[in-house]
N, C-alpha and C. Protein backbone atom coordinates (compact mmCIF):
# COMPACT_ATOMS: atom_id res chain seq x y z
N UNK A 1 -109.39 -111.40 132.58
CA UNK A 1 -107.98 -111.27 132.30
C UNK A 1 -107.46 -112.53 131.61
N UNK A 2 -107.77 -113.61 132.23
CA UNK A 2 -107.51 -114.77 131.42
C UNK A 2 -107.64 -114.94 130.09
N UNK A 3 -109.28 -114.43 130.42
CA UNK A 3 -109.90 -114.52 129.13
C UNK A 3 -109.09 -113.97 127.82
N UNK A 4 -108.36 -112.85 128.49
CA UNK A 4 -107.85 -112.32 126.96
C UNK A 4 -106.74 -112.50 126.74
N UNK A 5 -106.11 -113.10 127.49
CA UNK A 5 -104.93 -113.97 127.19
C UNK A 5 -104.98 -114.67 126.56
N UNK A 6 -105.71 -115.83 126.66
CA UNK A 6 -106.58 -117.07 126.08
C UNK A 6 -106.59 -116.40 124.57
N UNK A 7 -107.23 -115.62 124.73
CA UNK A 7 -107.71 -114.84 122.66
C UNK A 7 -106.80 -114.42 122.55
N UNK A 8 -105.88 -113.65 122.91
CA UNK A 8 -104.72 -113.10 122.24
C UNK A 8 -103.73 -114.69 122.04
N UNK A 9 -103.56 -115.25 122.52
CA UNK A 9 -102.90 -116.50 122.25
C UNK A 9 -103.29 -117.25 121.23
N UNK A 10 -105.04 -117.37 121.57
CA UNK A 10 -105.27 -118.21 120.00
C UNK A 10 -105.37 -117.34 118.74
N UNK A 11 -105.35 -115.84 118.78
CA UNK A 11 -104.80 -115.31 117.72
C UNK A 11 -103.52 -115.54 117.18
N UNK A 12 -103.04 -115.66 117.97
CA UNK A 12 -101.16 -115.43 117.37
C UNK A 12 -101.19 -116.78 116.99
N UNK A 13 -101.33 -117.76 117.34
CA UNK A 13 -101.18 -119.01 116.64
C UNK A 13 -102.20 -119.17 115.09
N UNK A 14 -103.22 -118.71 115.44
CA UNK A 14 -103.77 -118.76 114.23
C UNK A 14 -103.37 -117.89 113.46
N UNK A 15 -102.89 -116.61 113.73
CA UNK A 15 -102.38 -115.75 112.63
C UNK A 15 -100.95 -116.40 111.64
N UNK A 16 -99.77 -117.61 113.11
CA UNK A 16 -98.94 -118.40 112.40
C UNK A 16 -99.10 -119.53 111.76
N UNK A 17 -100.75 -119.75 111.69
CA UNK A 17 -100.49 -121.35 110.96
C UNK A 17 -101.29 -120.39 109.94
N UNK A 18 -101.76 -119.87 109.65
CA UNK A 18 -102.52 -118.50 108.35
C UNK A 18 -100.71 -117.79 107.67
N UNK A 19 -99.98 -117.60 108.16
CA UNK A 19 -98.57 -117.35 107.85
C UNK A 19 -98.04 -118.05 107.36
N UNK A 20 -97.80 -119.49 107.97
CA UNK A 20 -97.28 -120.41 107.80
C UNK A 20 -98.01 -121.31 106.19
N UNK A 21 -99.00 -121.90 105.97
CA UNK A 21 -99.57 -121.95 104.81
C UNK A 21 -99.22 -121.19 103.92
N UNK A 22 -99.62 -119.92 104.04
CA UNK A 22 -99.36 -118.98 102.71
C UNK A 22 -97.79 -118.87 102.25
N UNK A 23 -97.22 -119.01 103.23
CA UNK A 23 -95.63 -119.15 102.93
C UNK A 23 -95.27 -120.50 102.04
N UNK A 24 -96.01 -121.52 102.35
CA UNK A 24 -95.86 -122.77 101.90
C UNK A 24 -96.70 -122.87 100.47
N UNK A 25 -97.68 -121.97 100.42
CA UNK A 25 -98.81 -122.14 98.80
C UNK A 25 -97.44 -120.81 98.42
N UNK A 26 -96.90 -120.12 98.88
CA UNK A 26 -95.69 -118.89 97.81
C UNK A 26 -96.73 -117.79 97.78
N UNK A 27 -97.86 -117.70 98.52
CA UNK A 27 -98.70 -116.40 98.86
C UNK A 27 -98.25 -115.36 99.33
N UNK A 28 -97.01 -115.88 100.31
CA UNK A 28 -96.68 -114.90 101.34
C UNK A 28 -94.53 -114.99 101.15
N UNK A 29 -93.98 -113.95 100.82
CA UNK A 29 -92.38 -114.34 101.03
C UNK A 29 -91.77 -114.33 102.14
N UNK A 30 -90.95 -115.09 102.33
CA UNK A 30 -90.27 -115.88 103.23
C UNK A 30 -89.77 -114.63 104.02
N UNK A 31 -89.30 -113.49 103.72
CA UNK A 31 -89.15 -112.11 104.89
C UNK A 31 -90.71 -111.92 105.32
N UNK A 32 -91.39 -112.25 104.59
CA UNK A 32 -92.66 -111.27 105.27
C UNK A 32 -92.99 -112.09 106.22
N UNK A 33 -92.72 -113.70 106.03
CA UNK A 33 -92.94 -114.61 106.80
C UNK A 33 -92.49 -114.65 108.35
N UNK A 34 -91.35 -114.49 108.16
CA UNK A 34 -90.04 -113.96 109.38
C UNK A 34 -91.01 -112.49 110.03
N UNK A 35 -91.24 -111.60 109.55
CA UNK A 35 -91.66 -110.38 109.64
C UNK A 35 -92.90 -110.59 111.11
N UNK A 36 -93.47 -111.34 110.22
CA UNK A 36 -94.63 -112.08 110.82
C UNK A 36 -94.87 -112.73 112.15
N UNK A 37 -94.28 -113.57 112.02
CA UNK A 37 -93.48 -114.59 113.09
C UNK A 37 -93.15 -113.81 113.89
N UNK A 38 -92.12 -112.89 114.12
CA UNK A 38 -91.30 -111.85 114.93
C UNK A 38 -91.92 -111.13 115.68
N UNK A 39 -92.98 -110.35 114.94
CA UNK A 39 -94.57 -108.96 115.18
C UNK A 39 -95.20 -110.49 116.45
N UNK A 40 -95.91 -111.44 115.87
CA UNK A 40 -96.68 -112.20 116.77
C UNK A 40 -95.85 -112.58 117.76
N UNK A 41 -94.56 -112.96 118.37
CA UNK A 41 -93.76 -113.02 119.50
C UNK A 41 -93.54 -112.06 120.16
N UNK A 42 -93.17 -111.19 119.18
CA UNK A 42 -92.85 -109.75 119.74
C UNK A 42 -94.25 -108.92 120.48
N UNK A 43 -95.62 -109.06 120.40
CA UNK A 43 -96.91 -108.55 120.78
C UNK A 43 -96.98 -109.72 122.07
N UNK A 44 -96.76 -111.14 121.65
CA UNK A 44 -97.50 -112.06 122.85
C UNK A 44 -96.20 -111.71 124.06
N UNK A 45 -94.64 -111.35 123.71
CA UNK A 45 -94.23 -111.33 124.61
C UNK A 45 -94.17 -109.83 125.45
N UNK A 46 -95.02 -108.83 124.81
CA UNK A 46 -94.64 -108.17 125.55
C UNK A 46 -96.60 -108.23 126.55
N UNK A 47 -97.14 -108.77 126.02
CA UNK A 47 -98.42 -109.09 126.79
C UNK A 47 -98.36 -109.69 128.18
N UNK A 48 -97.73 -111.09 128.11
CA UNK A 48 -97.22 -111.34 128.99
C UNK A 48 -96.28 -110.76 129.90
N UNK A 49 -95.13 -110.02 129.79
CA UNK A 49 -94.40 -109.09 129.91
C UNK A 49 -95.25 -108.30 131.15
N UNK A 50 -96.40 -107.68 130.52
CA UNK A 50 -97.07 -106.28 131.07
C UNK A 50 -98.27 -107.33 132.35
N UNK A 51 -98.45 -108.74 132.01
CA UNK A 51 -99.07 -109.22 133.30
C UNK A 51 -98.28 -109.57 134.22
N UNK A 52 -97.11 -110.00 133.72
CA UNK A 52 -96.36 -110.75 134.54
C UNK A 52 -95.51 -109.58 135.36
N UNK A 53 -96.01 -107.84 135.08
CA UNK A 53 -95.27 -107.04 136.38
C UNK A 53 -96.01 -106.62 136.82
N UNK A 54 -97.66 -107.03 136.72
CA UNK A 54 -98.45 -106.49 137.39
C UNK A 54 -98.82 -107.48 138.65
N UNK A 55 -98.63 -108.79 138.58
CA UNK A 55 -98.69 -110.03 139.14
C UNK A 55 -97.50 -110.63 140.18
N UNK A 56 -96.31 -109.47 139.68
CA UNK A 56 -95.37 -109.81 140.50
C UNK A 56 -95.29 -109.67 141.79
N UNK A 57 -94.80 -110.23 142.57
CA UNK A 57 -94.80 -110.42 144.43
C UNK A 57 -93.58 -109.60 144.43
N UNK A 58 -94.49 -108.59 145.81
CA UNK A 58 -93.46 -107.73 146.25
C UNK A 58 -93.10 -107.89 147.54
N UNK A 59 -91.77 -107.74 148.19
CA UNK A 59 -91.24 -108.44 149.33
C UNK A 59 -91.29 -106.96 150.16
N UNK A 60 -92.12 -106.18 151.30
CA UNK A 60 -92.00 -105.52 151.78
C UNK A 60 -90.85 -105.56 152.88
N UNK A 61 -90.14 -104.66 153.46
CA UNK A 61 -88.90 -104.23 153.95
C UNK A 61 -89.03 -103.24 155.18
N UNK A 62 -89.01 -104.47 156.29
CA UNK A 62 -89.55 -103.33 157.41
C UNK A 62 -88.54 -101.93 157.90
N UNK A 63 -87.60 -102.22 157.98
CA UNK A 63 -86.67 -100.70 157.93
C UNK A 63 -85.19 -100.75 157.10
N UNK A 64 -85.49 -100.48 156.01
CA UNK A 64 -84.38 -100.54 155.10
C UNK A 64 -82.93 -99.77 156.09
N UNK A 65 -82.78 -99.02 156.63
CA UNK A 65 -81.66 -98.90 157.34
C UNK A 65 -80.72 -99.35 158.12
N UNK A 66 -81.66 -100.40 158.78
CA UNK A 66 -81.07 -101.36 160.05
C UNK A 66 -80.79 -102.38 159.35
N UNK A 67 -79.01 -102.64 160.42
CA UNK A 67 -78.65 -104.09 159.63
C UNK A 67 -78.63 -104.70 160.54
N UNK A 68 -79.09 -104.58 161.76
CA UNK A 68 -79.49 -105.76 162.22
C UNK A 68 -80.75 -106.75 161.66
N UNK A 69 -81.43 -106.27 161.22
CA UNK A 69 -82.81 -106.68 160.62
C UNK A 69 -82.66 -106.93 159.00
N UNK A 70 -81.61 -106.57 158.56
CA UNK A 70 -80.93 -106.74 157.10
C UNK A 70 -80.64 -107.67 156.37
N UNK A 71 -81.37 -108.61 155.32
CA UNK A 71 -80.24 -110.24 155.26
C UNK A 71 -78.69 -109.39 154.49
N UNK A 72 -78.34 -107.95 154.53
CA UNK A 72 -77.40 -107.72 153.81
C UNK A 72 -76.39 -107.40 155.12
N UNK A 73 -75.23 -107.52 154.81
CA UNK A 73 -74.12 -107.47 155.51
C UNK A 73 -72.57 -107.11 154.88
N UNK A 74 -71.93 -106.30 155.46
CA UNK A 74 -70.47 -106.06 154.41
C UNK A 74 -69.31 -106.68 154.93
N UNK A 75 -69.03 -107.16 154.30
CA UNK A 75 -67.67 -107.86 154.61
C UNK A 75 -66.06 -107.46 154.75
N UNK A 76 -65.14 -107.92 154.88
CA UNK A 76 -64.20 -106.99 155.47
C UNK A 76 -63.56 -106.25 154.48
N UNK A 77 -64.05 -106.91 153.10
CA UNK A 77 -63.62 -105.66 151.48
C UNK A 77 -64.27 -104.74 151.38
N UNK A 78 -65.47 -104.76 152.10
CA UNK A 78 -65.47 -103.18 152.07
C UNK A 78 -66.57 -103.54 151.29
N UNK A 79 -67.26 -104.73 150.59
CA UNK A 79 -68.22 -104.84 149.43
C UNK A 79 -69.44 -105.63 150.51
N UNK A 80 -70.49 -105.14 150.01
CA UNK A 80 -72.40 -105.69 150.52
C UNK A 80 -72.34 -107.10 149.77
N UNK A 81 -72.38 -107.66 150.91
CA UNK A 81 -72.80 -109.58 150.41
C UNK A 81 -74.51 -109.40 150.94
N UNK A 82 -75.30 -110.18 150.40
CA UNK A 82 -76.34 -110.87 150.73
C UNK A 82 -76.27 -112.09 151.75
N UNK A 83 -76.36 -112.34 153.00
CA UNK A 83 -76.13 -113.38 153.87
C UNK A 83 -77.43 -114.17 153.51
N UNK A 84 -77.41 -115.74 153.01
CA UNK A 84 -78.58 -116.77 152.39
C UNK A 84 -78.16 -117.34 153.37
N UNK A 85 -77.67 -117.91 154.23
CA UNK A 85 -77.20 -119.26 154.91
C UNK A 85 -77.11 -118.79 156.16
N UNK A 86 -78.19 -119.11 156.92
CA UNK A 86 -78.09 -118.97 158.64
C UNK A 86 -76.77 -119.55 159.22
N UNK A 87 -76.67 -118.98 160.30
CA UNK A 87 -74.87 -119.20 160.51
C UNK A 87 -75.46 -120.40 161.73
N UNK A 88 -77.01 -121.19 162.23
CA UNK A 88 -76.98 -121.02 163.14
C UNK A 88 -77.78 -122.76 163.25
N UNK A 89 -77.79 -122.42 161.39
CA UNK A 89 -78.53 -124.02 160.86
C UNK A 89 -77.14 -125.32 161.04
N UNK A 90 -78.00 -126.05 160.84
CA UNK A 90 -76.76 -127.69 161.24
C UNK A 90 -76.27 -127.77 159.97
N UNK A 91 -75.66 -128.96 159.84
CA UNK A 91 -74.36 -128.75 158.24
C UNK A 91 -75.28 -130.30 157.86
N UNK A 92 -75.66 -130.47 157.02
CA UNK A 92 -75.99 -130.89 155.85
C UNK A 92 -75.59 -131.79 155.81
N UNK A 93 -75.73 -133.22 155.05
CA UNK A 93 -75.29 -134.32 155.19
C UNK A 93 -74.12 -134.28 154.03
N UNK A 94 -74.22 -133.58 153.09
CA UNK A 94 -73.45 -133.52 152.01
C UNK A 94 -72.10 -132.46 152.62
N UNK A 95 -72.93 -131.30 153.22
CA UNK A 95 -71.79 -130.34 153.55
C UNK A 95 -70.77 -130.87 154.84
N UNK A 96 -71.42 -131.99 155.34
CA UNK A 96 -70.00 -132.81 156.44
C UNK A 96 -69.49 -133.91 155.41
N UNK A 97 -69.47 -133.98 154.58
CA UNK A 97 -68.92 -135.15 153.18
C UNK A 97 -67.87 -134.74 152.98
N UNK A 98 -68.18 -132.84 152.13
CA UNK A 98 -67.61 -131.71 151.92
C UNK A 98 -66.43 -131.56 153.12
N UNK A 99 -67.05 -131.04 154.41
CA UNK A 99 -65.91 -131.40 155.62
C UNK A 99 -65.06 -131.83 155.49
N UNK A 100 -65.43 -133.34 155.26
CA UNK A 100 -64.73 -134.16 155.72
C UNK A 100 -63.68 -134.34 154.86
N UNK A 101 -63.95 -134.51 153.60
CA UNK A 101 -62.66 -134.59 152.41
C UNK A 101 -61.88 -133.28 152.47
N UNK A 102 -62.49 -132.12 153.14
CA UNK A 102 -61.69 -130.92 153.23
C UNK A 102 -60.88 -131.33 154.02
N UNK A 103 -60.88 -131.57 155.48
CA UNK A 103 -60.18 -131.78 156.18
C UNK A 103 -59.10 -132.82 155.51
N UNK A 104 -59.07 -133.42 155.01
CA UNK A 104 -58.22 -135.06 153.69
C UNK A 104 -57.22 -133.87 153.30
N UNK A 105 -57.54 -132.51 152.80
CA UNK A 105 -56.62 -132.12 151.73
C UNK A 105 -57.12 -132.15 150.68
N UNK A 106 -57.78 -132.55 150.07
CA UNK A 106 -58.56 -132.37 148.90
C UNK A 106 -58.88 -131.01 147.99
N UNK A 107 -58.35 -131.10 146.62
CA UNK A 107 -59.11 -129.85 146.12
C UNK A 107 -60.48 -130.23 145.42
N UNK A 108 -60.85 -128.58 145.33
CA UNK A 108 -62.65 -129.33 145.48
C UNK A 108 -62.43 -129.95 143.80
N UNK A 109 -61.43 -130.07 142.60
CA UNK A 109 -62.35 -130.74 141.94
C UNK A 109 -61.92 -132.67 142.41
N UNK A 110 -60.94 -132.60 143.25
CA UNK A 110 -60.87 -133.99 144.03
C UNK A 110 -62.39 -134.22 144.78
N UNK A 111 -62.88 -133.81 145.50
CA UNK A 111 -64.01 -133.81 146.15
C UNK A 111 -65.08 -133.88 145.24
N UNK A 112 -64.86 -133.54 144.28
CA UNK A 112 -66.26 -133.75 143.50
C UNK A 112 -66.35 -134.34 142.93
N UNK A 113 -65.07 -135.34 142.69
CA UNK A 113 -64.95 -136.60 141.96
C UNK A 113 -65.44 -137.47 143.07
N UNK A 114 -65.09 -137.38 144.15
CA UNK A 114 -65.33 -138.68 145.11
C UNK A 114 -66.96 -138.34 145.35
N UNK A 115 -67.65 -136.70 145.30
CA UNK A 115 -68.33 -137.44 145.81
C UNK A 115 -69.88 -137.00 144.45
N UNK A 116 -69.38 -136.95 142.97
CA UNK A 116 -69.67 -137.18 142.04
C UNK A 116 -70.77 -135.75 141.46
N UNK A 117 -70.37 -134.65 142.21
CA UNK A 117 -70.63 -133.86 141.79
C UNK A 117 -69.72 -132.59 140.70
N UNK A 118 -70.07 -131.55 140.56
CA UNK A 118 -69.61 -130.75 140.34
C UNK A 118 -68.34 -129.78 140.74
N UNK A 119 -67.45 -129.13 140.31
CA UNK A 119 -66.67 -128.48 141.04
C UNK A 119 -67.13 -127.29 141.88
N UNK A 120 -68.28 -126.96 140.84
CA UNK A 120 -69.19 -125.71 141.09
C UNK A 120 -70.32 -125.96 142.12
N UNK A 121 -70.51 -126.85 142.29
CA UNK A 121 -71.58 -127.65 143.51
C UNK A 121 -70.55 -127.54 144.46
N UNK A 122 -69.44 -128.16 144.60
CA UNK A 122 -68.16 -128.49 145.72
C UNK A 122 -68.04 -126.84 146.52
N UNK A 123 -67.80 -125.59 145.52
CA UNK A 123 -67.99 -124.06 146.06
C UNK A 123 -68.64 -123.68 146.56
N UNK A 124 -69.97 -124.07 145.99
CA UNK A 124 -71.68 -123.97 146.51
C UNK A 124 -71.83 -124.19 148.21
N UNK A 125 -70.90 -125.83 148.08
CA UNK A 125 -70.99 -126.47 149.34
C UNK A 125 -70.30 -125.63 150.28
N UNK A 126 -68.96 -125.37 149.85
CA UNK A 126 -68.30 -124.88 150.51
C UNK A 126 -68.47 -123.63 151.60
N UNK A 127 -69.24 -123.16 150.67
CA UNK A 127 -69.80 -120.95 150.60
C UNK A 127 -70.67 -121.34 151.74
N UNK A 128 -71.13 -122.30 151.97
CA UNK A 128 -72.12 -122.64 153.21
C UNK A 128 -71.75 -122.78 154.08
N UNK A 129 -70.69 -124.14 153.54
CA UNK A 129 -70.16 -124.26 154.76
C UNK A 129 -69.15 -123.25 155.75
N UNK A 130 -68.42 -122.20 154.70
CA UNK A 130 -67.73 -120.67 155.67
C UNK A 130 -68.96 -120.23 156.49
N UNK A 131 -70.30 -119.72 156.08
CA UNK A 131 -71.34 -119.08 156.05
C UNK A 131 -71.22 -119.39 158.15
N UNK A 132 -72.15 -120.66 157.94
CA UNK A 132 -72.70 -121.93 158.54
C UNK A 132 -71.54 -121.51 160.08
N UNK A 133 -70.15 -122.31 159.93
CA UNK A 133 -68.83 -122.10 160.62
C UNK A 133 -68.49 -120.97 160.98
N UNK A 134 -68.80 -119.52 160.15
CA UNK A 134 -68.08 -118.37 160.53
C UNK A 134 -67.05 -117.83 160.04
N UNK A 135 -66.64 -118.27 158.96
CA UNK A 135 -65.11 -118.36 158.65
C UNK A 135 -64.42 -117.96 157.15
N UNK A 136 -63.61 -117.88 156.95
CA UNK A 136 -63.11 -117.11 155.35
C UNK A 136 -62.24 -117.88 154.39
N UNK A 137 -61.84 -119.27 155.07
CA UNK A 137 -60.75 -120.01 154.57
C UNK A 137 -61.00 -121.08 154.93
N UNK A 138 -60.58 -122.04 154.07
CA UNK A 138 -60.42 -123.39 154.03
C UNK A 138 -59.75 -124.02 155.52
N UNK A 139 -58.93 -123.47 155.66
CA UNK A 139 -58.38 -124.13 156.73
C UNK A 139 -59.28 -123.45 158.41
N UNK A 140 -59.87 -121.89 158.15
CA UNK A 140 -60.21 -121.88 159.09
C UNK A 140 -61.46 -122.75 159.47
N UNK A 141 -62.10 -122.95 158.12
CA UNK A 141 -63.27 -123.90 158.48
C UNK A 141 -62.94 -125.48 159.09
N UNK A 142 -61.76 -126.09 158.94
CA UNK A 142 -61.38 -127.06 159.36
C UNK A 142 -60.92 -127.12 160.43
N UNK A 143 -59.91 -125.62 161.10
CA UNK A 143 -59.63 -125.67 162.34
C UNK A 143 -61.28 -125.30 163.67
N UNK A 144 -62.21 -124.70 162.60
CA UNK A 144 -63.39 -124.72 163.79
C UNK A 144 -64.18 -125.94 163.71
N UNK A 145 -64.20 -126.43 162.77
CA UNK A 145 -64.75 -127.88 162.89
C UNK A 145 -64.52 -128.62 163.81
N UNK A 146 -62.79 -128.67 163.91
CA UNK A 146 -62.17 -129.66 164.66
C UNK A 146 -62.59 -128.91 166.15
N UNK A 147 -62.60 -127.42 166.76
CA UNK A 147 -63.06 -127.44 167.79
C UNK A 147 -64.60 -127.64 168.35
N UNK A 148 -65.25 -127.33 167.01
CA UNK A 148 -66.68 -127.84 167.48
C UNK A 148 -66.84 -129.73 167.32
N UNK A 149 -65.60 -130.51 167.47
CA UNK A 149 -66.17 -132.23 167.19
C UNK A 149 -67.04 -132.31 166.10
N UNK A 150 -66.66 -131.62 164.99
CA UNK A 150 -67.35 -132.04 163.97
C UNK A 150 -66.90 -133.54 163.23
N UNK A 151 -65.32 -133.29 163.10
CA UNK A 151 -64.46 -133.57 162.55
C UNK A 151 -63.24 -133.92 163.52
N UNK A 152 -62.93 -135.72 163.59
CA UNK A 152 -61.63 -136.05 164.39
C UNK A 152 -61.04 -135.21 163.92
């Protein structure tokens, strides 16, 4: 299998530096050139393409029905979230940073100035930190903080 990867690869390159020359001696015109170019990407990518779904990892699913056993979960819109963030893991050294300037008042692109990230990292943080806490709002994550002593 390798193996013919390997040859189909050093074909296509050799077919573009054999392209490439003749385009440059005026053997070959500059569409046919393009033409060329396009056909050899267009063949190596769909080669790869056809290993790379035969090679792909498949995640078996012990009872697609049960949500207890589900990482999917619906939320109170009525819409299927994917739950990534154990509600059950500790908070992060960055995501009590996050906390903590939350609790300040801070909007996150204040927070991401102080703490030199992104605004879009600051959400990231955030989405964890609801996850993590339990919670849907800014402030509720600050009022459970403050009862779990996260946060004077």
């Amino acid at each position: 299998m390798l193996l013919r990867y390997g040859f189909l690869l050093g074909l296509t390159l050799s077919l573009l530096a054999w392209a490439e020359s003749a385009l440059q001696l005026g053997w070959l015109p500059a569409p046919w050139y393009a033409a060329v170019l396009g056909a050899s990407f267009l063949l190596l990518g769909w080669q790869l393409g056809a290993w790379a779904q035969q090679h792909r990892t498949r995640h078996p699913v012990s009872d697609p029905l049960s949500l207890q056993e589900s990482p999917i979960t619906q939320n109170p819109g009525g819409l299927l979230i994917e739950k990534l963030v154990d509600p059950a893991a500790p908070l992060s050294d960055r995501e009590r940073e996050v906390l903590h300037y939350l609790a300040e008042g801070l909007s996150n692109r204040q927070i991401g100035d102080h703490l030199f990230i992104s605004e879009n990292t600051v959400k990231t943080h955030l989405q964890n930190l609801y996850a993590k806490l339990e919670v849907q709002r800014r402030t509720q994550a600050v009022a459970r903080a403050r009862d779990l002593g996260l946060i004077p």
